[in-house]
PDB file of N, CA and C in Angstrom:
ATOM      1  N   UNK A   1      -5.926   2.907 -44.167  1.00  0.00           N
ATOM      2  CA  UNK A   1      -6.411   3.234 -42.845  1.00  0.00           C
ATOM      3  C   UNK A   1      -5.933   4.649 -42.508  1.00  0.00           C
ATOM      4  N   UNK A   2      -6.816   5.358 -41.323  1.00  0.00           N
ATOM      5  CA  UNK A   2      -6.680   6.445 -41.692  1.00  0.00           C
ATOM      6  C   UNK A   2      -5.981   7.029 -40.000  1.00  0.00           C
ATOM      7  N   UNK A   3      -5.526   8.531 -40.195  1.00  0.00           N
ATOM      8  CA  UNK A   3      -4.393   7.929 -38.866  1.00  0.00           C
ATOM      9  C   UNK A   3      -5.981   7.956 -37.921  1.00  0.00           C
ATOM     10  N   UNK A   4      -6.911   8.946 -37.492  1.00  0.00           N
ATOM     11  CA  UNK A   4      -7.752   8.433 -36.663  1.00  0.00           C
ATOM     12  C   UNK A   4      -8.665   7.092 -36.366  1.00  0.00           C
ATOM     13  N   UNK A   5      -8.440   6.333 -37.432  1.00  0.00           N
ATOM     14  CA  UNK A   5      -8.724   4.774 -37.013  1.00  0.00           C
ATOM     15  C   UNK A   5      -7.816   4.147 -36.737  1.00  0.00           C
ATOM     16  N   UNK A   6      -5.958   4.180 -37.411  1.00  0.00           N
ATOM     17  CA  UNK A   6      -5.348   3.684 -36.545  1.00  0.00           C
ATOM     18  C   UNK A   6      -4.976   4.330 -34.842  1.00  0.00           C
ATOM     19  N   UNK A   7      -5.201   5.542 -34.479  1.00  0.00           N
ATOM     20  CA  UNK A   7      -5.491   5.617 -33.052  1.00  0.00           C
ATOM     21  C   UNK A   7      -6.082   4.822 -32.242  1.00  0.00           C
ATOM     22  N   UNK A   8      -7.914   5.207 -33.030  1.00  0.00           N
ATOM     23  CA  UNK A   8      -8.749   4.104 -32.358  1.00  0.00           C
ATOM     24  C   UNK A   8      -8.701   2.962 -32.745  1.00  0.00           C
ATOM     25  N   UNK A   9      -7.829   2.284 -33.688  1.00  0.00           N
ATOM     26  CA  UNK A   9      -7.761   0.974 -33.377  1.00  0.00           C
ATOM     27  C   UNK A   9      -6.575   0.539 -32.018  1.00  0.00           C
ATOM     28  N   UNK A  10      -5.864   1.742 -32.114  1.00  0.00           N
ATOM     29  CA  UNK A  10      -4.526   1.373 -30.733  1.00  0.00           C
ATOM     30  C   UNK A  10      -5.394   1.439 -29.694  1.00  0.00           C
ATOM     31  N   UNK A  11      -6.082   2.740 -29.289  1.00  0.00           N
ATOM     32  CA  UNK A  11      -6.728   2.740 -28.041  1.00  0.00           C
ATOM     33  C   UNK A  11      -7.936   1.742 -27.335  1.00  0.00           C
ATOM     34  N   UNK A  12      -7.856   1.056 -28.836  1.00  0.00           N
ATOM     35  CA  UNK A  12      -9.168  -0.036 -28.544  1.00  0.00           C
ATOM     36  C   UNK A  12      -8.883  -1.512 -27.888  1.00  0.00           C
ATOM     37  N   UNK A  13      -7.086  -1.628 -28.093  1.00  0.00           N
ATOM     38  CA  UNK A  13      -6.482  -3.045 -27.827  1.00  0.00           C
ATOM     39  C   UNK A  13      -5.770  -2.079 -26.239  1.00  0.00           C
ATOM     40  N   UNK A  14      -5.931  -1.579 -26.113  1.00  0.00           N
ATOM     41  CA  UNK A  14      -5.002  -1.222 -24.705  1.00  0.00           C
ATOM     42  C   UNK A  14      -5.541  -1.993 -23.514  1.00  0.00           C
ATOM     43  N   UNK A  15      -4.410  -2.392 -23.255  1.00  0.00           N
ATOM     44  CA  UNK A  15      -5.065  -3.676 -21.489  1.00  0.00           C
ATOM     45  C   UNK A  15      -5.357  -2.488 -20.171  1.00  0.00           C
ATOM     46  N   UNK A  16      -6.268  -2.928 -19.622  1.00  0.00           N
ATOM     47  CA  UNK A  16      -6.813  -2.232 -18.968  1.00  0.00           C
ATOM     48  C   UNK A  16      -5.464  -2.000 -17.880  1.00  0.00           C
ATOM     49  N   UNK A  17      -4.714  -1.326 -16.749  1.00  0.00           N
ATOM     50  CA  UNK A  17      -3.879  -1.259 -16.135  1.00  0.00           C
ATOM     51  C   UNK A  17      -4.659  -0.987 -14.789  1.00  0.00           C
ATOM     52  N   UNK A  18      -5.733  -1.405 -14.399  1.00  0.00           N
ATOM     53  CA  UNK A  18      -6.635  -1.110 -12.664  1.00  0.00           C
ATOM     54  C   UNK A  18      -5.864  -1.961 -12.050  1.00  0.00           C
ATOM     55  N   UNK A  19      -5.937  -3.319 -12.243  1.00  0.00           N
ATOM     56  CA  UNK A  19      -5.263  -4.383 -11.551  1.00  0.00           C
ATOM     57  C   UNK A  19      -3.210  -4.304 -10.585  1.00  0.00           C
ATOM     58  N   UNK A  20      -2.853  -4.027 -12.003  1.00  0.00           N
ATOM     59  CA  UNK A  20      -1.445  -3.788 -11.725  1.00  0.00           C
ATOM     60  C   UNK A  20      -1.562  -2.026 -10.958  1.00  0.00           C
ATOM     61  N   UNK A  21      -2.213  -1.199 -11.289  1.00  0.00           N
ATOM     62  CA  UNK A  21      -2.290   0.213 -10.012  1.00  0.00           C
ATOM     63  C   UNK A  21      -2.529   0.182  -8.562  1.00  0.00           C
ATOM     64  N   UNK A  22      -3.333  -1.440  -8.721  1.00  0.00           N
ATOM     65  CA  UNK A  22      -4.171  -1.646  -7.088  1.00  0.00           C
ATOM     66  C   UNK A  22      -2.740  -2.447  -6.565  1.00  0.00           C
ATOM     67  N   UNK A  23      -1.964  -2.813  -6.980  1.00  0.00           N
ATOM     68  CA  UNK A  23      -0.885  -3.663  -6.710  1.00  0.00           C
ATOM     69  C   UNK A  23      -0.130  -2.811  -6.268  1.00  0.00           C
ATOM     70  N   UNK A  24       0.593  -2.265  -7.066  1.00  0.00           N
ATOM     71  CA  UNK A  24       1.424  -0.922  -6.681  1.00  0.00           C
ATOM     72  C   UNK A  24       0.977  -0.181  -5.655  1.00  0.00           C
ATOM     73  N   UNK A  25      -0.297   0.749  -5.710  1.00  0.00           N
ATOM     74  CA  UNK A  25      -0.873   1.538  -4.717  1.00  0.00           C
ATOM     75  C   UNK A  25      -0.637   0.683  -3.358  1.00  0.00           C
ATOM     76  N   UNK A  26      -1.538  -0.463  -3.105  1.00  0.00           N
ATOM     77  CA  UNK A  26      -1.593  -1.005  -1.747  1.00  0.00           C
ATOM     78  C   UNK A  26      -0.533  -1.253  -1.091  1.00  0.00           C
ATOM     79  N   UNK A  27       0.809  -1.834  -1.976  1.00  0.00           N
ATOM     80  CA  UNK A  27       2.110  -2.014  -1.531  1.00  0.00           C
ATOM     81  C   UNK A  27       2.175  -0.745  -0.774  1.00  0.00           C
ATOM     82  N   UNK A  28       1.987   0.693  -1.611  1.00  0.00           N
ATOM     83  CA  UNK A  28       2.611   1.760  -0.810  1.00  0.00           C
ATOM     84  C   UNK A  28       1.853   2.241   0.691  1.00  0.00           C
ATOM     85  N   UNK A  29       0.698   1.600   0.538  1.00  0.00           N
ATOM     86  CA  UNK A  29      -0.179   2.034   1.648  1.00  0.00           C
ATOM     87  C   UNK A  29       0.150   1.071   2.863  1.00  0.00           C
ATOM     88  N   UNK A  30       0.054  -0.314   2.208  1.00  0.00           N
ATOM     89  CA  UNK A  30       0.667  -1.446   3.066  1.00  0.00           C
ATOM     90  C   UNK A  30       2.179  -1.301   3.883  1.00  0.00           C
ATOM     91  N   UNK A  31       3.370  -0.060   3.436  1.00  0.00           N
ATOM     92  CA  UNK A  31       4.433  -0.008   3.889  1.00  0.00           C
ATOM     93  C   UNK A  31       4.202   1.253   4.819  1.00  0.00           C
ATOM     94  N   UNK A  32       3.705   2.170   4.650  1.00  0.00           N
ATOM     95  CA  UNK A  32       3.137   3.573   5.827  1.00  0.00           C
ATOM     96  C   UNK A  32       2.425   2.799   6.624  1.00  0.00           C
ATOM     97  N   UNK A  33       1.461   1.978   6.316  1.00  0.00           N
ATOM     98  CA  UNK A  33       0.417   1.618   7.888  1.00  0.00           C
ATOM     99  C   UNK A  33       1.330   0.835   8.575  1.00  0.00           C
ATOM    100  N   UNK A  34       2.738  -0.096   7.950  1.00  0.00           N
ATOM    101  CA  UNK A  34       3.707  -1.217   8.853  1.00  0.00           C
ATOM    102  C   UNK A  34       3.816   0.252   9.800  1.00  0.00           C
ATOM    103  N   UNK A  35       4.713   0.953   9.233  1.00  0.00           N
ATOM    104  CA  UNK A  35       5.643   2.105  10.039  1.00  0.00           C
ATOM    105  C   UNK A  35       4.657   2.769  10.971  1.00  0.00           C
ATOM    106  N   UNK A  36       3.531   3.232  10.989  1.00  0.00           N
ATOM    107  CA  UNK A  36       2.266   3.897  11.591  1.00  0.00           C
ATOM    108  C   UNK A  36       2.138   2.384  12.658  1.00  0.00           C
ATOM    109  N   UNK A  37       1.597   1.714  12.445  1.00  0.00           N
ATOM    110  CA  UNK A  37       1.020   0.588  13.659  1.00  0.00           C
ATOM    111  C   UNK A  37       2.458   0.628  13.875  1.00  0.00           C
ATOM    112  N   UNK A  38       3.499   0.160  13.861  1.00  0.00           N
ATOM    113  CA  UNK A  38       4.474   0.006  14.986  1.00  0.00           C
ATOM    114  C   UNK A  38       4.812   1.452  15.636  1.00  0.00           C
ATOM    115  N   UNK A  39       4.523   2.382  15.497  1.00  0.00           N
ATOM    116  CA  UNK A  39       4.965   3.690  16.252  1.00  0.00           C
ATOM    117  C   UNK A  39       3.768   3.454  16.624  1.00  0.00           C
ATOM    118  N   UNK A  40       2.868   3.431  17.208  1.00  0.00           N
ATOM    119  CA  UNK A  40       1.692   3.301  17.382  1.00  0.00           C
ATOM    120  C   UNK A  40       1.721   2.251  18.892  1.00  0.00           C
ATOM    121  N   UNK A  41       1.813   1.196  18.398  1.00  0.00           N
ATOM    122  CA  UNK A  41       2.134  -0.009  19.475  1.00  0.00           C
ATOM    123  C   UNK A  41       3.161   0.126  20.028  1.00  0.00           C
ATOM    124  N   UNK A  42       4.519   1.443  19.510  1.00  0.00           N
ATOM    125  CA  UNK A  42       5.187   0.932  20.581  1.00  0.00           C
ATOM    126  C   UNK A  42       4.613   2.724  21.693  1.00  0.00           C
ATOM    127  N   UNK A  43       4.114   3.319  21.188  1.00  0.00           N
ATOM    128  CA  UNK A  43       3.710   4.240  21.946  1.00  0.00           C
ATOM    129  C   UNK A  43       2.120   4.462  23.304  1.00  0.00           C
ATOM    130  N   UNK A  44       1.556   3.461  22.459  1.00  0.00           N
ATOM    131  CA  UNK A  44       0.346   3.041  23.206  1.00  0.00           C
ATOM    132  C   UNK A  44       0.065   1.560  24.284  1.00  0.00           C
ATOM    133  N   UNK A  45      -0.010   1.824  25.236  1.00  0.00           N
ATOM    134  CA  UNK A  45      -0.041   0.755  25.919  1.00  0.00           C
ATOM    135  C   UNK A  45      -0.390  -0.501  25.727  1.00  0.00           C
ATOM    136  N   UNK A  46      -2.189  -0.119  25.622  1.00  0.00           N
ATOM    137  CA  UNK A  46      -3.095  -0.772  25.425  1.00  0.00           C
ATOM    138  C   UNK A  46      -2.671  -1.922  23.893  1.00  0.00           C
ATOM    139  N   UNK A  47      -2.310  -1.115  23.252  1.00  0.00           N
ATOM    140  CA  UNK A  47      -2.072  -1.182  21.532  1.00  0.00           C
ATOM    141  C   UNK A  47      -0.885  -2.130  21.418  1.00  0.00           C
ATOM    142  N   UNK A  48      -0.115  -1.974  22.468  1.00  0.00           N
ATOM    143  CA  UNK A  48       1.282  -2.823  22.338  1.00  0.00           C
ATOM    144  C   UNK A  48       1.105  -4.217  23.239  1.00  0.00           C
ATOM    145  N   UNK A  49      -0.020  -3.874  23.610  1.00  0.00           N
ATOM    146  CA  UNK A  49      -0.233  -6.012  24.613  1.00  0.00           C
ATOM    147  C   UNK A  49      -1.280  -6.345  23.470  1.00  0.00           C
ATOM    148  N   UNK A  50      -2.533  -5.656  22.920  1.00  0.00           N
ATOM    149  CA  UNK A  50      -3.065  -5.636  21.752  1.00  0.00           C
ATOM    150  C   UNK A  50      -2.460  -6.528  20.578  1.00  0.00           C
ATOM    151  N   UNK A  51      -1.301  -5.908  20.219  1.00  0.00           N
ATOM    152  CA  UNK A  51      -0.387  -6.690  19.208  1.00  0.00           C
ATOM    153  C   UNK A  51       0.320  -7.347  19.394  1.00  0.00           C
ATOM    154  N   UNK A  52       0.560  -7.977  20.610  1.00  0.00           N
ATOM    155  CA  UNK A  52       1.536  -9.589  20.998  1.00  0.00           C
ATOM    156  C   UNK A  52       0.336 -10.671  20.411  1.00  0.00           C
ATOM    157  N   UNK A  53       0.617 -11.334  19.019  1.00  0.00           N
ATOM    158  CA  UNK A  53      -0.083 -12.212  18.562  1.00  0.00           C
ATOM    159  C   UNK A  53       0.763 -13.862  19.016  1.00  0.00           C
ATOM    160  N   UNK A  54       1.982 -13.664  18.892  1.00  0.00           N
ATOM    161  CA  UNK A  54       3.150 -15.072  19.257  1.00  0.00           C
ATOM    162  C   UNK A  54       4.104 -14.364  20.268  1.00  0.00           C
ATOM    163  N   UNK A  55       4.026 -15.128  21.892  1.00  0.00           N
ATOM    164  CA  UNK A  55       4.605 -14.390  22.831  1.00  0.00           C
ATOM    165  C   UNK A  55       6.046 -13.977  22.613  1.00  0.00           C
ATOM    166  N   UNK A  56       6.436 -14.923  22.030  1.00  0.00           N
ATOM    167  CA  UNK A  56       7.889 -14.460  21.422  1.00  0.00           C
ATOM    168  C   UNK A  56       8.852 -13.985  20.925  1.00  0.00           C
ATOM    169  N   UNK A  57       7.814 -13.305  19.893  1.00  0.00           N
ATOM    170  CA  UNK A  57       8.240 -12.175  19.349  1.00  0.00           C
ATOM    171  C   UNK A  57       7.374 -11.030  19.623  1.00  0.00           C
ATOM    172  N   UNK A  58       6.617 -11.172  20.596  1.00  0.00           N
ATOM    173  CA  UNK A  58       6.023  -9.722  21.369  1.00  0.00           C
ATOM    174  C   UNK A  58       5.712  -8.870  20.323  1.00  0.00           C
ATOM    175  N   UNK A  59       4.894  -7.352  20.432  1.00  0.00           N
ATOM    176  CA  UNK A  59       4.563  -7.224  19.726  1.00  0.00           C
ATOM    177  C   UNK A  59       4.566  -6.844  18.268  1.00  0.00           C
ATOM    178  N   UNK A  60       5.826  -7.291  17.602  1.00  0.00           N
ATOM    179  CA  UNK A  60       6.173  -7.307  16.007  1.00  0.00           C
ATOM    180  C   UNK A  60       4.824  -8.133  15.650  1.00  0.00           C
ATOM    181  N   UNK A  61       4.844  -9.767  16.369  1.00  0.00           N
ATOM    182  CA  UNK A  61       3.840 -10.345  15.363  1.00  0.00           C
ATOM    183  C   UNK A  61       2.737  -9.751  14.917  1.00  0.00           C
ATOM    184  N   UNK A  62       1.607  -8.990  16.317  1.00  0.00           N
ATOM    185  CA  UNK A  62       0.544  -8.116  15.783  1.00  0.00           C
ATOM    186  C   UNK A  62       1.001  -7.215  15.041  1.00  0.00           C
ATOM    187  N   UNK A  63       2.219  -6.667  14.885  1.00  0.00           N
ATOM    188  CA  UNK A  63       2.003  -5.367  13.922  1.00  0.00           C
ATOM    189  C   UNK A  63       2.231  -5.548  12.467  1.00  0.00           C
ATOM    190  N   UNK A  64       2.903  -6.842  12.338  1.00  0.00           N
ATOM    191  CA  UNK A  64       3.195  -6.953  10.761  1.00  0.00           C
ATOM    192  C   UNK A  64       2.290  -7.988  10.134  1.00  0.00           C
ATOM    193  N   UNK A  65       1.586  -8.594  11.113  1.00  0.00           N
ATOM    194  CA  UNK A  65       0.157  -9.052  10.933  1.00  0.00           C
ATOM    195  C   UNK A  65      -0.949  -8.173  10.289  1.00  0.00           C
ATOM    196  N   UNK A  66      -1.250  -7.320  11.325  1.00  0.00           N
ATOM    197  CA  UNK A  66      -2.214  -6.557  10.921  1.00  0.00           C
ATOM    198  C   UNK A  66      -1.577  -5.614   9.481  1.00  0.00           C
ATOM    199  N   UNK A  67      -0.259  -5.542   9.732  1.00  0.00           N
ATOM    200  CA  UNK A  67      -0.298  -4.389   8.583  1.00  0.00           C
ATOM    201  C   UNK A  67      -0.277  -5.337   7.308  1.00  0.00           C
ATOM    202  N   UNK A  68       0.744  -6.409   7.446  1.00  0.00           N
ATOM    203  CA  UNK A  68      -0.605  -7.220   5.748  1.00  0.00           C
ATOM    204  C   UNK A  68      -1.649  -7.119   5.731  1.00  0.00           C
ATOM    205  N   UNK A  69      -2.496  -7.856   6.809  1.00  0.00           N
ATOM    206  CA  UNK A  69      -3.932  -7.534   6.758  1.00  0.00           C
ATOM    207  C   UNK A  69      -4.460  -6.168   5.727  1.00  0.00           C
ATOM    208  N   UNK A  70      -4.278  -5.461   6.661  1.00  0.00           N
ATOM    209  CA  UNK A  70      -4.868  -4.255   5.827  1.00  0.00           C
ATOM    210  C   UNK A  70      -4.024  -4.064   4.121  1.00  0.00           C
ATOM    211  N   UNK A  71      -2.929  -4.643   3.890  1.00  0.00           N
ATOM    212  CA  UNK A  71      -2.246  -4.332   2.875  1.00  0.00           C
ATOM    213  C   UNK A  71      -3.547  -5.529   1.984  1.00  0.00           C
ATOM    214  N   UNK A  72      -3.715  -6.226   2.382  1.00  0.00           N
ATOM    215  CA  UNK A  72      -3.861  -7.605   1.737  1.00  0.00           C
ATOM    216  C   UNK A  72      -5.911  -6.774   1.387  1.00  0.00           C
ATOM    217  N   UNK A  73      -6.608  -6.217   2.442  1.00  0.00           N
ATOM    218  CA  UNK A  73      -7.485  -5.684   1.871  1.00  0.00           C
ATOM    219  C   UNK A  73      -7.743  -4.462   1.458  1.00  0.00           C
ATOM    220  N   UNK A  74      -6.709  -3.575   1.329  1.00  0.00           N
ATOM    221  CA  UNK A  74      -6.802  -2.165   0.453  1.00  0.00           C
ATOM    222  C   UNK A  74      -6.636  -3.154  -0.900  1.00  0.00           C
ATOM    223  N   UNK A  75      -5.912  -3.895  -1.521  1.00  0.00           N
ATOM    224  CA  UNK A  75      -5.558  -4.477  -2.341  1.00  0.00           C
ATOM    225  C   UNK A  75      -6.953  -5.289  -2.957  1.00  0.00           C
ATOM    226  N   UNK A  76      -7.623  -5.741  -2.369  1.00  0.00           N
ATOM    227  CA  UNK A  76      -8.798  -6.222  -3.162  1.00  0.00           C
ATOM    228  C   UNK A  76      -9.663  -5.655  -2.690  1.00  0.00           C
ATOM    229  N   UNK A  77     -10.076  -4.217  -2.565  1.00  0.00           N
ATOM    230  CA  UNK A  77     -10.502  -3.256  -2.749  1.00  0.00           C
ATOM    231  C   UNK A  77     -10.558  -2.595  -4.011  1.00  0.00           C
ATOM    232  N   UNK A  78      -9.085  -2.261  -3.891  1.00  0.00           N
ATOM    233  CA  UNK A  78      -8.665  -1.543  -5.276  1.00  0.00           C
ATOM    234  C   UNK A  78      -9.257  -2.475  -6.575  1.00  0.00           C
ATOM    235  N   UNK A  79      -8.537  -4.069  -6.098  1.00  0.00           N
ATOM    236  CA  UNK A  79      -8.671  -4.440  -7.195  1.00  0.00           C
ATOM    237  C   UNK A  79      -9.971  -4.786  -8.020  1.00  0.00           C
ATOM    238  N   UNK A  80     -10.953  -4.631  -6.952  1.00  0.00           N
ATOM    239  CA  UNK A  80     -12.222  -5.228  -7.217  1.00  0.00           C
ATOM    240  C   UNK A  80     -12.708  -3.423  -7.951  1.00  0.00           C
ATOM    241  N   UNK A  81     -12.508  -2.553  -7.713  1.00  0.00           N
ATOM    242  CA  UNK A  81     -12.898  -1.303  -7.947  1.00  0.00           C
ATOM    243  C   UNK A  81     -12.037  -1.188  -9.774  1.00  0.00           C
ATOM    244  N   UNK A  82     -11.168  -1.246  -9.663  1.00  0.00           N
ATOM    245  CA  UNK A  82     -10.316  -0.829 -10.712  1.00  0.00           C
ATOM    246  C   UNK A  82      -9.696  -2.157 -12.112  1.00  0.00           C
ATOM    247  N   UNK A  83     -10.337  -3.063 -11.631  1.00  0.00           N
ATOM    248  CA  UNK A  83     -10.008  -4.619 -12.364  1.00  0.00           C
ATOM    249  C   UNK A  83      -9.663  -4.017 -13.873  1.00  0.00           C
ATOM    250  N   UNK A  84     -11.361  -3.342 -14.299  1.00  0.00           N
ATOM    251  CA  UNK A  84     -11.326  -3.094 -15.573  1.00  0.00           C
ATOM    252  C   UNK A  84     -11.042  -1.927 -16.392  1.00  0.00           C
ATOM    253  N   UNK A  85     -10.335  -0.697 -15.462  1.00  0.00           N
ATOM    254  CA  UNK A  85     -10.434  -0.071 -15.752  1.00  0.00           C
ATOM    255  C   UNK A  85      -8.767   0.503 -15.904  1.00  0.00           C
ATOM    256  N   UNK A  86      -8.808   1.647 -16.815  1.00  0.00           N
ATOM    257  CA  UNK A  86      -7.492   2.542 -17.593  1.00  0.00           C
ATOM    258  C   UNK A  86      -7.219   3.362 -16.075  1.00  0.00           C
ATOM    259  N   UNK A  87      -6.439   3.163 -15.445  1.00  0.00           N
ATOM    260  CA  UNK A  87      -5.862   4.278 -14.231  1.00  0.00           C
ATOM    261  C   UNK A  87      -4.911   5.114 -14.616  1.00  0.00           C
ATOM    262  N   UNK A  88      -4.612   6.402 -14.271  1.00  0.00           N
ATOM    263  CA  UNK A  88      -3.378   7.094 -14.680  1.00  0.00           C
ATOM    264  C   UNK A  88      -1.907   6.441 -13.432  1.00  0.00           C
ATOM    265  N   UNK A  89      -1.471   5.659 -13.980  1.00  0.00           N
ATOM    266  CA  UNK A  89      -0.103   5.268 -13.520  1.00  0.00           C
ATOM    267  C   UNK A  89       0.622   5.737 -13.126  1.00  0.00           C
ATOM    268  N   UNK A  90       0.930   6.352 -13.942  1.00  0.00           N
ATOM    269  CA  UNK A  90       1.958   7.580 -13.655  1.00  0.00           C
ATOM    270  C   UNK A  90       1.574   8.450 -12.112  1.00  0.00           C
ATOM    271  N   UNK A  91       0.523   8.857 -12.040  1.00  0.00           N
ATOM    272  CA  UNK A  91       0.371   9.640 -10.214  1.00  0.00           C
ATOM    273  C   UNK A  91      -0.100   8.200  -9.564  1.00  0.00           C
ATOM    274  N   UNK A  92      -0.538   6.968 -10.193  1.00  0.00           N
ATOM    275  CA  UNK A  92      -0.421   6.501  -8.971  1.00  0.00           C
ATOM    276  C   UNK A  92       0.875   5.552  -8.804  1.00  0.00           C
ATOM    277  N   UNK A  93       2.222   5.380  -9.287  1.00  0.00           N
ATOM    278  CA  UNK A  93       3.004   5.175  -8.694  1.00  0.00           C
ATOM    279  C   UNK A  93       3.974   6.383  -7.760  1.00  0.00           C
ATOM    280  N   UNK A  94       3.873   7.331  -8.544  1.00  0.00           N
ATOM    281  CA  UNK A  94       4.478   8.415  -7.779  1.00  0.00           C
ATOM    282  C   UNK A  94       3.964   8.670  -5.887  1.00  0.00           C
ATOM    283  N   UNK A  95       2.478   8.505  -6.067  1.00  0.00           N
ATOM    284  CA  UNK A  95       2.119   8.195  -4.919  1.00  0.00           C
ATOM    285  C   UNK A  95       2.265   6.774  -3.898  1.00  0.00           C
ATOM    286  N   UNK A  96       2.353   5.589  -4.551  1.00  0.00           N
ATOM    287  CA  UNK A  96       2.750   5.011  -3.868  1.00  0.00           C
ATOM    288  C   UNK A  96       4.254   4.753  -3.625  1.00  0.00           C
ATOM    289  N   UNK A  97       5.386   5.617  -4.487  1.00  0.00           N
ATOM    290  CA  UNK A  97       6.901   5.450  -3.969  1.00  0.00           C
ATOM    291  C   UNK A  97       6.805   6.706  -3.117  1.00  0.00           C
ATOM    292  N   UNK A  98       6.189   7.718  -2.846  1.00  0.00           N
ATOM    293  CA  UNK A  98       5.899   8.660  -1.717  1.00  0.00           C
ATOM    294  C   UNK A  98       5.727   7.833   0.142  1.00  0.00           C
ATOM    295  N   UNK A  99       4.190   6.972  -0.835  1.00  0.00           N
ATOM    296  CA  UNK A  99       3.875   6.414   0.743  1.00  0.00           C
ATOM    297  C   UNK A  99       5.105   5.358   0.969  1.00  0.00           C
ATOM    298  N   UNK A 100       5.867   4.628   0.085  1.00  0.00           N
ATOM    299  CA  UNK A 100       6.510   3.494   0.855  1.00  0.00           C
ATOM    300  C   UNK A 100       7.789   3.944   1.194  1.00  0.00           C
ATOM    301  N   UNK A 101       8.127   5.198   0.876  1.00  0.00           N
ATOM    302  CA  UNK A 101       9.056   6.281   1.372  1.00  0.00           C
ATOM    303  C   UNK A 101       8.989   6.712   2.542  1.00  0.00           C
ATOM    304  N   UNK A 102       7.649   7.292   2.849  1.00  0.00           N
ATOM    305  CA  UNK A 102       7.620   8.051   3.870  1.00  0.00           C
ATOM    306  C   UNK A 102       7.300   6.211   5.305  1.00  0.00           C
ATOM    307  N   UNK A 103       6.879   5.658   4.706  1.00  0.00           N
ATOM    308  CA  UNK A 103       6.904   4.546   5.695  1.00  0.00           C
ATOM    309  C   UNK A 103       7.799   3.932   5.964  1.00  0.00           C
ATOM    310  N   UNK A 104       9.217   3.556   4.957  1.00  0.00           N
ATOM    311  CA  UNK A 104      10.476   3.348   5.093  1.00  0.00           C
ATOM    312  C   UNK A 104      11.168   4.572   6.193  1.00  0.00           C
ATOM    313  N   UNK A 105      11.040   5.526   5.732  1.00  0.00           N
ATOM    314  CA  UNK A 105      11.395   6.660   6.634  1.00  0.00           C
ATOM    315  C   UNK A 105      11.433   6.686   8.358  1.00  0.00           C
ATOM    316  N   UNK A 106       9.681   6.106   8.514  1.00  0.00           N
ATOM    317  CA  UNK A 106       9.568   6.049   9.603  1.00  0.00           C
ATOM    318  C   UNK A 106       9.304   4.982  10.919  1.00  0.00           C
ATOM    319  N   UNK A 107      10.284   3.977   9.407  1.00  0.00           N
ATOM    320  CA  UNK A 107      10.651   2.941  10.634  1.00  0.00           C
ATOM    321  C   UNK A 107      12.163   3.143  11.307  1.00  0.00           C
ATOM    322  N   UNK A 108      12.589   4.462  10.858  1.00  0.00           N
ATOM    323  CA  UNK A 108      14.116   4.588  11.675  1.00  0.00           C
ATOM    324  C   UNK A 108      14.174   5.408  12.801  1.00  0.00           C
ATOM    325  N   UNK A 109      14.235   5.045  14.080  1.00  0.00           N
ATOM    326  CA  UNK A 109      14.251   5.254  15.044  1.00  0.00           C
ATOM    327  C   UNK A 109      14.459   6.960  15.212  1.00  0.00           C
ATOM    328  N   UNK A 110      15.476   7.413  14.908  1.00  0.00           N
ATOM    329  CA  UNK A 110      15.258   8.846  14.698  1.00  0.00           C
ATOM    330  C   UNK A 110      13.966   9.828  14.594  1.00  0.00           C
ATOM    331  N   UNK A 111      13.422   9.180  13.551  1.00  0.00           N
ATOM    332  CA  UNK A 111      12.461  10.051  12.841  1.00  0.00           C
ATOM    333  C   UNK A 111      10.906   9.330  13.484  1.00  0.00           C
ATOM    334  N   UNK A 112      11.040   7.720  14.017  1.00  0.00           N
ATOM    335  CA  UNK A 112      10.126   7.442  14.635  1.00  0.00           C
ATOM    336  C   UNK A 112       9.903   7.964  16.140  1.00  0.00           C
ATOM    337  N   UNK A 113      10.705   8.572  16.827  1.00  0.00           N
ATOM    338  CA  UNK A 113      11.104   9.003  17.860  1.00  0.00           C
ATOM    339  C   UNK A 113      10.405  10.254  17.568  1.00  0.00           C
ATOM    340  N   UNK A 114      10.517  11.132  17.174  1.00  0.00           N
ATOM    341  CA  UNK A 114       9.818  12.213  17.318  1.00  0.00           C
ATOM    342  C   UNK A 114       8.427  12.352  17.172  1.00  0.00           C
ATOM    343  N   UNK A 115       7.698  11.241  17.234  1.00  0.00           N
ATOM    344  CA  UNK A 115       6.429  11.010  17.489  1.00  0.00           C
ATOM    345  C   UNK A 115       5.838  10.120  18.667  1.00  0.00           C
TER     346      UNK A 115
END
């Protein structure tokens, strides 16, 4: 065998990686929109009686509601887009430890405060 057929025989068994990128990605998108809707609800009126889903815990429940929500459909989005396909990994985890960075970031009062 010759080395360009053993290449294309490697590149021919490679598992597709769309699935596990849409996983990763949405997590990171899913942790910026938590931090975004709660600066959000607690800055907007309307937005913060909006997101009282259980009176009890006022409005946390709407916000970590909705932000699965949307985590839960960027995610089969992706996944339905990318199931079968080779993604470059590499920029898209870098991008999603960016977004769940910058959304970790800005759930600390400090840095949520200045918005």
């Amino acid at each position: 065998m010759s080395r360009d057929e053993a290449s294309a025989a490697a590149v021919s068994t490679n598992v597709p990686n769309g699935s596990g990128a849409a996983a990763v990605l949405a997590a990171g998108i899913g942790a910026l929109a938590l931090a975004v809707i709660a600066i959000a609800a607690d800055r907007i009126a309307w937005m913060k009686s909006a997101m009282v889903f259980y009176k009890p815990t006022g409005p946390l429940s709407g916000v970590t509601t909705s932000a699965i929500f949307l985590w839960l459909v960027v995610w089969a989005v992706l996944e339905s887009r990318w199931r079968k396909k080779e993604v470059a990994m590499r920029r898209i985890g870098i991008v999603a430890f960016a977004l769940l960075a910058l959304g970790l970031l800005l759930t600390f009062p400090p840095v949520a405060d200045l918005f």
